[in-house]
N, C-alpha and C. Protein backbone atom coordinates (compact mmCIF):
# COMPACT_ATOMS: atom_id res chain seq x y z
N UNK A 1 -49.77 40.15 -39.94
CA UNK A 1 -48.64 39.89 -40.82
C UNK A 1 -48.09 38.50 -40.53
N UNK A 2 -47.32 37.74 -41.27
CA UNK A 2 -47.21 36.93 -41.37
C UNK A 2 -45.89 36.34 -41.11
N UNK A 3 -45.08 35.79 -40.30
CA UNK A 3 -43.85 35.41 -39.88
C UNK A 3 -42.77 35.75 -41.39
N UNK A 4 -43.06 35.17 -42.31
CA UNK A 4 -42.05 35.82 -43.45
C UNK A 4 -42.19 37.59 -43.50
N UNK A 5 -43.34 37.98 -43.89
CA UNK A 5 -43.74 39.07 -44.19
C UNK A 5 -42.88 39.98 -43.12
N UNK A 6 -42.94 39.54 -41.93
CA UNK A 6 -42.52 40.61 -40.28
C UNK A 6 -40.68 40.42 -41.10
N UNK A 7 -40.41 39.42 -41.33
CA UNK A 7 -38.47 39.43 -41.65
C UNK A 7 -38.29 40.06 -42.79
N UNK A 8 -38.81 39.83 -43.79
CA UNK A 8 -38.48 40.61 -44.86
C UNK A 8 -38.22 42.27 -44.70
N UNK A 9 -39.35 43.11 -43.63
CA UNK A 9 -38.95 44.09 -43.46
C UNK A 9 -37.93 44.62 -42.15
N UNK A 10 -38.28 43.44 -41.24
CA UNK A 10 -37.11 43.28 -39.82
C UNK A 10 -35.28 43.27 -40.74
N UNK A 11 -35.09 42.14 -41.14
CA UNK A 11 -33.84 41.77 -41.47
C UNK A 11 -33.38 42.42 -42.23
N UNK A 12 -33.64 43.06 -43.48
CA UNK A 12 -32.62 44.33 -43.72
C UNK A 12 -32.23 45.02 -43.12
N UNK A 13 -32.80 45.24 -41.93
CA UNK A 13 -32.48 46.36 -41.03
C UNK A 13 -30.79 45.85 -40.20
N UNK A 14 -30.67 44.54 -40.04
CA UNK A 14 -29.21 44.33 -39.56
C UNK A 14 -28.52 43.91 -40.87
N UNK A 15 -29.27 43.01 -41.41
CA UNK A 15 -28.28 42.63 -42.86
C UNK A 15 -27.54 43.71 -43.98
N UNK A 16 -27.98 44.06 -44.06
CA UNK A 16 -27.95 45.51 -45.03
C UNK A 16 -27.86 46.94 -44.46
N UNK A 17 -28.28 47.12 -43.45
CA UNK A 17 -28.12 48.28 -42.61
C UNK A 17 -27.08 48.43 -41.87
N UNK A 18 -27.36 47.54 -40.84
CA UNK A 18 -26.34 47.86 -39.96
C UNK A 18 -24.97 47.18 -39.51
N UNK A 19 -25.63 46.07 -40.64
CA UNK A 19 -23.99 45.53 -41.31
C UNK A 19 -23.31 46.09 -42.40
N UNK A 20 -21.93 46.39 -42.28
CA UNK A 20 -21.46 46.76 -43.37
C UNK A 20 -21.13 45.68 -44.61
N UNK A 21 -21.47 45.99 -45.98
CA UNK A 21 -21.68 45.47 -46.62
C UNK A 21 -21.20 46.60 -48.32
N UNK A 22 -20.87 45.43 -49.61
CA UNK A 22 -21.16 46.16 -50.67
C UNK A 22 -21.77 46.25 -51.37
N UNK A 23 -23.17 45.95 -51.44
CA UNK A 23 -24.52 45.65 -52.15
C UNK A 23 -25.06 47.25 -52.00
N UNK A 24 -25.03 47.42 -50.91
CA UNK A 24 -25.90 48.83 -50.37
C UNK A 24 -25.21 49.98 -49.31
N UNK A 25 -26.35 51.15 -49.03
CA UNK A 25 -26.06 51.79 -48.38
C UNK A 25 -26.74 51.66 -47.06
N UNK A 26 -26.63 52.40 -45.83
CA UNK A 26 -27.09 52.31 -44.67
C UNK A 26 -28.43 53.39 -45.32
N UNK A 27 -28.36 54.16 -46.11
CA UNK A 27 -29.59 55.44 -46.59
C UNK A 27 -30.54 54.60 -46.84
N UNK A 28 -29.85 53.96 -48.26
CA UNK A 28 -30.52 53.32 -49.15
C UNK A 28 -32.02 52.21 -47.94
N UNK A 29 -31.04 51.37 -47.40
CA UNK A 29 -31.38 50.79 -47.07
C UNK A 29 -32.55 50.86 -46.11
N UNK A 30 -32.13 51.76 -44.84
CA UNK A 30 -33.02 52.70 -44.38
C UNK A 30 -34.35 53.61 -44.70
N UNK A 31 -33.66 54.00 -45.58
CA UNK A 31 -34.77 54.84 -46.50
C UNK A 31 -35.72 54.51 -46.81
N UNK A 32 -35.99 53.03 -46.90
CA UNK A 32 -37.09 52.02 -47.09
C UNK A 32 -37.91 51.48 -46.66
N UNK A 33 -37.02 51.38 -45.54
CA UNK A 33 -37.49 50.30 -44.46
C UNK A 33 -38.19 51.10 -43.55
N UNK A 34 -38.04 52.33 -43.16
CA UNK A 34 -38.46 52.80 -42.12
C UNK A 34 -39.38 53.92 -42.50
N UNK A 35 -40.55 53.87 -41.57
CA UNK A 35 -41.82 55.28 -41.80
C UNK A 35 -40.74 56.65 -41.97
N UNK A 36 -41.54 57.55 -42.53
CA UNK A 36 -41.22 59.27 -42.75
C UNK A 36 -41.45 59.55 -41.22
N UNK A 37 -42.08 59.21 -40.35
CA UNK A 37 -42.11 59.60 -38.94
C UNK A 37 -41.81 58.51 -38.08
N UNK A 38 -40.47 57.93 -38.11
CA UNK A 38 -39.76 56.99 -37.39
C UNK A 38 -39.17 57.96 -36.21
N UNK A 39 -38.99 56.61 -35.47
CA UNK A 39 -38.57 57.12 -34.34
C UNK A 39 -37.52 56.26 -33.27
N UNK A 40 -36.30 56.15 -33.26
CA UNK A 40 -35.24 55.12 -32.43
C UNK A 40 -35.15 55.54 -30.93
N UNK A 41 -35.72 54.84 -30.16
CA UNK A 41 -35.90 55.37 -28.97
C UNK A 41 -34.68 54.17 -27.43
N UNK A 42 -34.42 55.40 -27.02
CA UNK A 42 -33.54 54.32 -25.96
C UNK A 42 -33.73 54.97 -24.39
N UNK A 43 -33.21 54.89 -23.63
CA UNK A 43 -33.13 55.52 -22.28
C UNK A 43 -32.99 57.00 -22.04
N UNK A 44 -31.83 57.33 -23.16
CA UNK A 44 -31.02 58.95 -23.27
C UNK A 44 -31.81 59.65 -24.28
N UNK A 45 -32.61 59.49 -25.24
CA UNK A 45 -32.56 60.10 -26.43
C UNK A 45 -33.83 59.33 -27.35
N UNK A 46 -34.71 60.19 -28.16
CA UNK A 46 -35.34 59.95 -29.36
C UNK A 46 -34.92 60.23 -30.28
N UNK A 47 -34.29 59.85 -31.58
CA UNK A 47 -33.29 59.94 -32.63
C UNK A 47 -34.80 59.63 -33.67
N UNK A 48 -35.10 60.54 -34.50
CA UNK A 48 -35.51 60.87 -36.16
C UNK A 48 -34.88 59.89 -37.23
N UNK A 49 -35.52 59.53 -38.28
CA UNK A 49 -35.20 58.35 -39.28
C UNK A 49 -33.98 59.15 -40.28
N UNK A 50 -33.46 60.28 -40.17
CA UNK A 50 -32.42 61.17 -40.94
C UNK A 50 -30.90 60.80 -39.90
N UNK A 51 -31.68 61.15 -38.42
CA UNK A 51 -30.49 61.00 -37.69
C UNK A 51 -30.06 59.90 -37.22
N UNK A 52 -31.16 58.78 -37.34
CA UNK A 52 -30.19 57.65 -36.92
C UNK A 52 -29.59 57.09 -38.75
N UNK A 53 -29.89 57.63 -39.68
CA UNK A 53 -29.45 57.25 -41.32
C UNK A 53 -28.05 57.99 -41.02
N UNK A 54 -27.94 58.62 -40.37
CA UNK A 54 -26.45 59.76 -40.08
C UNK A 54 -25.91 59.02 -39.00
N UNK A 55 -26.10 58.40 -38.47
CA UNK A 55 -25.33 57.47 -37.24
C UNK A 55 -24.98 56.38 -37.63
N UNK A 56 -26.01 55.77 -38.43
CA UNK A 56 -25.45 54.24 -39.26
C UNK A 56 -24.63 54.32 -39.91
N UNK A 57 -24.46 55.46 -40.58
CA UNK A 57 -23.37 55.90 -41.97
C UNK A 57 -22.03 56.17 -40.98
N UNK A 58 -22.08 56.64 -39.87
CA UNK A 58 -20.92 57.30 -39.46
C UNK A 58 -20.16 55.55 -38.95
N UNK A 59 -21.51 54.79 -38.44
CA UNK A 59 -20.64 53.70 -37.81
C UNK A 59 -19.74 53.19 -38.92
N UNK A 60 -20.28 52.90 -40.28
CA UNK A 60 -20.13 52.17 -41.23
C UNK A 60 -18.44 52.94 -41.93
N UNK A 61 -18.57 53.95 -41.08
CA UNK A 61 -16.28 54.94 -41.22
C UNK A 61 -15.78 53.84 -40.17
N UNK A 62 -16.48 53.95 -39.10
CA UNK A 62 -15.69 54.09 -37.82
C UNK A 62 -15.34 52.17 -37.63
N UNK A 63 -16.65 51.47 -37.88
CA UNK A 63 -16.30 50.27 -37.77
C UNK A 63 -16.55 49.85 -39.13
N UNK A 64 -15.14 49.36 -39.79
CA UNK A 64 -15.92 48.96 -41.81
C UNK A 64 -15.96 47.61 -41.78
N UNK A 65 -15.79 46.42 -40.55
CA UNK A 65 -15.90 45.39 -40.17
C UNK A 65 -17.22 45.06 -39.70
N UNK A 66 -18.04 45.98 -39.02
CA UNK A 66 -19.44 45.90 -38.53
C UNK A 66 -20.28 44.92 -38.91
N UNK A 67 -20.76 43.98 -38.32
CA UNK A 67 -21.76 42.85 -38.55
C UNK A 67 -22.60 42.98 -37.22
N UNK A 68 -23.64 43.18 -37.43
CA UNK A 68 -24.77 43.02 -36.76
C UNK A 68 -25.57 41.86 -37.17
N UNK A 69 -25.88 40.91 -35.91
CA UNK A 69 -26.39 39.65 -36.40
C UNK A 69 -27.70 39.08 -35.42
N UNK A 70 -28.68 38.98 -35.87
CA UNK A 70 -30.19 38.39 -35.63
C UNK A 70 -29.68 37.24 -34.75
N UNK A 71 -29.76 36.96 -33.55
CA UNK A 71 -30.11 35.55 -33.03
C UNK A 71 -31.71 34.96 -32.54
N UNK A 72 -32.14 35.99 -32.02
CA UNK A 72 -34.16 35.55 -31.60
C UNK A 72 -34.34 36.42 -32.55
N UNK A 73 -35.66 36.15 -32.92
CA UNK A 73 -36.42 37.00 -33.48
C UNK A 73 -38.20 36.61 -32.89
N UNK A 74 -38.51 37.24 -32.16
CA UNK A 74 -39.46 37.09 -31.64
C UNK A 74 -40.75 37.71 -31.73
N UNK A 75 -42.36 37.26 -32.65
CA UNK A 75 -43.26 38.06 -33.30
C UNK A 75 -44.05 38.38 -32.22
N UNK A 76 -44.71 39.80 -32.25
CA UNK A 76 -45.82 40.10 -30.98
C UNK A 76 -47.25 38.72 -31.94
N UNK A 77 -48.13 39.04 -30.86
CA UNK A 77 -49.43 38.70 -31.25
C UNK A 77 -50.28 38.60 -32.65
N UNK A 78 -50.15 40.23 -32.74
CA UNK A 78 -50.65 40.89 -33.61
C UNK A 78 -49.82 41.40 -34.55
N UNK A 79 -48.45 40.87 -34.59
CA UNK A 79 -47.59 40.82 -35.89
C UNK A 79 -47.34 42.36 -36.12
N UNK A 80 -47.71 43.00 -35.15
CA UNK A 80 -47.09 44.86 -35.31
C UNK A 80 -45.99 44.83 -34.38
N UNK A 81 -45.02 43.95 -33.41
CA UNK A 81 -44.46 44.25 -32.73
C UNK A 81 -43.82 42.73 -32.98
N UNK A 82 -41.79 43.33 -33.01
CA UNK A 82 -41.17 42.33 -33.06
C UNK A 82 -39.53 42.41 -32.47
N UNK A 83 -39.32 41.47 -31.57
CA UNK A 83 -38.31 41.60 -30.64
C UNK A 83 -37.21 40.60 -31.41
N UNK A 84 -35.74 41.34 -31.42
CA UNK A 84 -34.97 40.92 -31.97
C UNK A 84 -33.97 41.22 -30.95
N UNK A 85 -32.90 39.64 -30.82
CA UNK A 85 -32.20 39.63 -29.64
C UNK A 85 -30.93 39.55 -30.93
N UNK A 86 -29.84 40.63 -30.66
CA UNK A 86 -28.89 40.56 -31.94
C UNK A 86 -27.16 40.46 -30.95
N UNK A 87 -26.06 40.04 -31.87
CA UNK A 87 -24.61 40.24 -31.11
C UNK A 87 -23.98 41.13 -32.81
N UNK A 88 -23.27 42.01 -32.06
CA UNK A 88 -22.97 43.18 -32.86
C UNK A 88 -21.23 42.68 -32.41
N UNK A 89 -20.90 42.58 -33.96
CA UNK A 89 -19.34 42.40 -33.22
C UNK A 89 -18.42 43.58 -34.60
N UNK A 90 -17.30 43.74 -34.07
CA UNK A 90 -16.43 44.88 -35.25
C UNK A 90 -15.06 45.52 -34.30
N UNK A 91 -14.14 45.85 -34.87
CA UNK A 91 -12.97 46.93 -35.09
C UNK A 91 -12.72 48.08 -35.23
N UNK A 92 -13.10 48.76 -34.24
CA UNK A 92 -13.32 50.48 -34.33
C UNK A 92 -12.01 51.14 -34.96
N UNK A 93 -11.99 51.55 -35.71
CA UNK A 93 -11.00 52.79 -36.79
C UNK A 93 -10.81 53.96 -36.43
N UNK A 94 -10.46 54.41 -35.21
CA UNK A 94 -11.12 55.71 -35.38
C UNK A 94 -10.73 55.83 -33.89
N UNK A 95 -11.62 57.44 -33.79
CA UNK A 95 -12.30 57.87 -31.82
C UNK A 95 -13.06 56.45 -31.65
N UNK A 96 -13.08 56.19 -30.65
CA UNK A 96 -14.32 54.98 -30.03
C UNK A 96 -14.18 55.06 -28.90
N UNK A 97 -15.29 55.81 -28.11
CA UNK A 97 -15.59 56.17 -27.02
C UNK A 97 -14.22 56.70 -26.19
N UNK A 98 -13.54 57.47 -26.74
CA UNK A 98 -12.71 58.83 -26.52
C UNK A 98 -11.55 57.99 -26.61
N UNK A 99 -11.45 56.64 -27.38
CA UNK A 99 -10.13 56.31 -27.39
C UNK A 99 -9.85 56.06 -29.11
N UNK A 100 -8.64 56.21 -29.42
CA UNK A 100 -8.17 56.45 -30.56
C UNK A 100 -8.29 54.38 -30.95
N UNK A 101 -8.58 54.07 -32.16
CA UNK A 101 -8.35 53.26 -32.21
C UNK A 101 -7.60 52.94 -33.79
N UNK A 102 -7.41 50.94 -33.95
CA UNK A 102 -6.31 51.59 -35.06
C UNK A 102 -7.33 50.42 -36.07
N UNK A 103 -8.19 49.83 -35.43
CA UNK A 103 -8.84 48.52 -36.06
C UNK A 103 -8.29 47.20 -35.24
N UNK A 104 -7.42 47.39 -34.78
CA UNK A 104 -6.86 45.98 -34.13
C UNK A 104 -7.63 45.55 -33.21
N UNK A 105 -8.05 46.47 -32.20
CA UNK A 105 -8.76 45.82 -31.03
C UNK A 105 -10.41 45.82 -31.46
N UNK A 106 -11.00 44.82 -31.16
CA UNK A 106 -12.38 44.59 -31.52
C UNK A 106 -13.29 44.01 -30.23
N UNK A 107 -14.70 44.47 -30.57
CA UNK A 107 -15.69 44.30 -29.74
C UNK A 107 -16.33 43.26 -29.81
N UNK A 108 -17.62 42.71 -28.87
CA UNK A 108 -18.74 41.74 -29.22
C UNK A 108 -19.73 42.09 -28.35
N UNK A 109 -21.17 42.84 -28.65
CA UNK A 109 -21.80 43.48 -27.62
C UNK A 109 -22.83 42.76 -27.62
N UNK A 110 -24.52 42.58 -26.97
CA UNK A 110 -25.76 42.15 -27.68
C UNK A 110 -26.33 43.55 -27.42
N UNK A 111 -27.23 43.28 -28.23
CA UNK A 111 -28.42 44.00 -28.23
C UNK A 111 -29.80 43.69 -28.40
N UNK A 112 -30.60 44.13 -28.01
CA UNK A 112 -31.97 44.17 -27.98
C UNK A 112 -33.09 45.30 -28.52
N UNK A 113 -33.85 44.67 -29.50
CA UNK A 113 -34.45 45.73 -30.13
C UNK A 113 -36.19 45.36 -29.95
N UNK A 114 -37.03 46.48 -29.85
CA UNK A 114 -38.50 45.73 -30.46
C UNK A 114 -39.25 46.93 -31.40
N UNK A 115 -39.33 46.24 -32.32
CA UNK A 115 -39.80 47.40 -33.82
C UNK A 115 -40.92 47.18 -33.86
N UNK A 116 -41.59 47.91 -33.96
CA UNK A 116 -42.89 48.34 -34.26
C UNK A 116 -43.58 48.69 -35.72
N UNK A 117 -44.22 47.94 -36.39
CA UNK A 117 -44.27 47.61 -37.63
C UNK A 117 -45.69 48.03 -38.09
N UNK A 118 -45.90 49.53 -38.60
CA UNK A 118 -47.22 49.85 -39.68
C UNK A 118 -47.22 49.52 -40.98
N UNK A 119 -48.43 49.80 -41.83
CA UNK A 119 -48.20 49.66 -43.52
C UNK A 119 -46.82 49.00 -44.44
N UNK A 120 -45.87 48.19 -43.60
CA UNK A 120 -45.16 47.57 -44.75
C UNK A 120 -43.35 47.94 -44.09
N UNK A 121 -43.65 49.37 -42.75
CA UNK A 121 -42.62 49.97 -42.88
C UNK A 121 -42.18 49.84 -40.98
N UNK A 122 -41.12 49.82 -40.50
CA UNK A 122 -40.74 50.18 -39.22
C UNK A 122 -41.09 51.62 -38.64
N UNK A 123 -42.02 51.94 -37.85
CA UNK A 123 -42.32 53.28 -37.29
C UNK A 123 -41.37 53.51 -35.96
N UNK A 124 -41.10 52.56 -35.37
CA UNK A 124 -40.69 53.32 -34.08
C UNK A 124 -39.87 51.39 -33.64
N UNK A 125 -38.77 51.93 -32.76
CA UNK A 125 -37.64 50.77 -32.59
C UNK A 125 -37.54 51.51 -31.16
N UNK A 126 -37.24 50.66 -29.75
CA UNK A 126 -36.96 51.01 -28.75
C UNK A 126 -35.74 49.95 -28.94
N UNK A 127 -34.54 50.50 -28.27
CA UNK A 127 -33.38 49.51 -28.61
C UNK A 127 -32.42 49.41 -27.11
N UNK A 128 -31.59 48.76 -26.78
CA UNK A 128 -30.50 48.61 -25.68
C UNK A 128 -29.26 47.57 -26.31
N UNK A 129 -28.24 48.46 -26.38
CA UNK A 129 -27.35 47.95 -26.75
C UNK A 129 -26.24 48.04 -25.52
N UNK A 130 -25.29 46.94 -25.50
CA UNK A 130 -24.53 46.15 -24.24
C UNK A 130 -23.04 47.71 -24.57
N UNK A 131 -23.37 48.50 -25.21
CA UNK A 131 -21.57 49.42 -24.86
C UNK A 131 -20.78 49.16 -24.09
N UNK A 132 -21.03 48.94 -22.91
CA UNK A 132 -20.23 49.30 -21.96
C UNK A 132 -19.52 48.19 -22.21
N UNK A 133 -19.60 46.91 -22.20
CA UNK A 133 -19.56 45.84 -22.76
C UNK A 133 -18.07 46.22 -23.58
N UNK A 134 -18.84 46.63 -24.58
CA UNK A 134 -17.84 46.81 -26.28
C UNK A 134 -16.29 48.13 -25.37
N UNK A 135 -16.71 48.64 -25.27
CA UNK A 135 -15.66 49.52 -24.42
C UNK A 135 -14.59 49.14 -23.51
N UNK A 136 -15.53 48.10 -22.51
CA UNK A 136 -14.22 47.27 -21.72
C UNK A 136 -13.39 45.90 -22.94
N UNK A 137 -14.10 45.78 -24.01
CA UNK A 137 -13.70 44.68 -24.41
C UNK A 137 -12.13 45.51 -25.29
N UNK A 138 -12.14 47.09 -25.84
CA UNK A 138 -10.95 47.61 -26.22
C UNK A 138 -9.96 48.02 -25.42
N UNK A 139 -10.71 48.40 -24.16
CA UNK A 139 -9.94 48.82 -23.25
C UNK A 139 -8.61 47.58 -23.04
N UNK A 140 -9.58 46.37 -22.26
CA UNK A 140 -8.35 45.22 -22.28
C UNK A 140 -7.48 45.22 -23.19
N UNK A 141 -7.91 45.10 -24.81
CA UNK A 141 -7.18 45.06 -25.44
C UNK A 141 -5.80 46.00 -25.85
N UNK A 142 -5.94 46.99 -24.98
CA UNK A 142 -4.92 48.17 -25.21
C UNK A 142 -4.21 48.43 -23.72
N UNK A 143 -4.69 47.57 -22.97
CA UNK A 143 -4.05 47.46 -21.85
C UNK A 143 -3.95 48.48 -20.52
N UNK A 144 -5.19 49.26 -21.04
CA UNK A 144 -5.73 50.24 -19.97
C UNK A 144 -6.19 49.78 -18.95
């Protein structure tokens, strides 16, 4: 695959997905992009292409500020494997990590992803995102 070809199906995935936005949905968007047997894999947990479409949607209540943003984008060899170094920044609304929030206090985390790319579509994403990070950054802000 071909350096355009690998973004076209990489970059919706933060632009449109997991940024909030009014063009689209996190489904929609998802729904597309990713194999019928996807798979989001991290340290704790293997999450299904339904349940992380149910996690994106929930972020997209909780933070309606959410921007997730591409800084590396880095192609494997063989153009099936592609590492994306991203900073996720937003205003939690809501519970956020057992604290009530009101939107005022806001985060800036990175993350790290590498997607794994068959027939056109994302099959499988191993990801690490900085939380703990985003957590102390509300905490300060609320003076805990």
């Amino acid at each position: 695959m071909t350096k355009d070809e690998v973004q076209a199906i990489v970059a919706p995935f933060y632009k449109q997905a997991l940024t909030v936005n009014t063009a689209t949905t996190p489904a929609a968007v998802l729904g597309s992009i990713l194999a019928d047997g996807f798979q989001s894999i991290n340290s704790q947990e293997v999450k299904d292409k339904a349940t992380l479409i149910k996690q994106v949607g929930f972020f997209w209540q909780l933070i309606p500020d959410l921007v997730w943003a591409p800084q590396d984008l880095v192609i494997g060899m063989d153009g099936k494997k592609v590492v994306v170094r991203a900073v996720a920044t937003g205003s939690p609304k809501g519970t956020f990590m057992g604290m009530e929030l009101d939107g005022s206090k806001s985060f800036k985390i990175d993350s790290t992803d590498i997607h794994e790319i068959e027939n056109g579509q994302i099959v499988r994403v191993h990801h690490l995102e900085d939380w703990a990070t985003g957590a102390e950054a509300v905490f300060q802000h609320t003076g805990r």
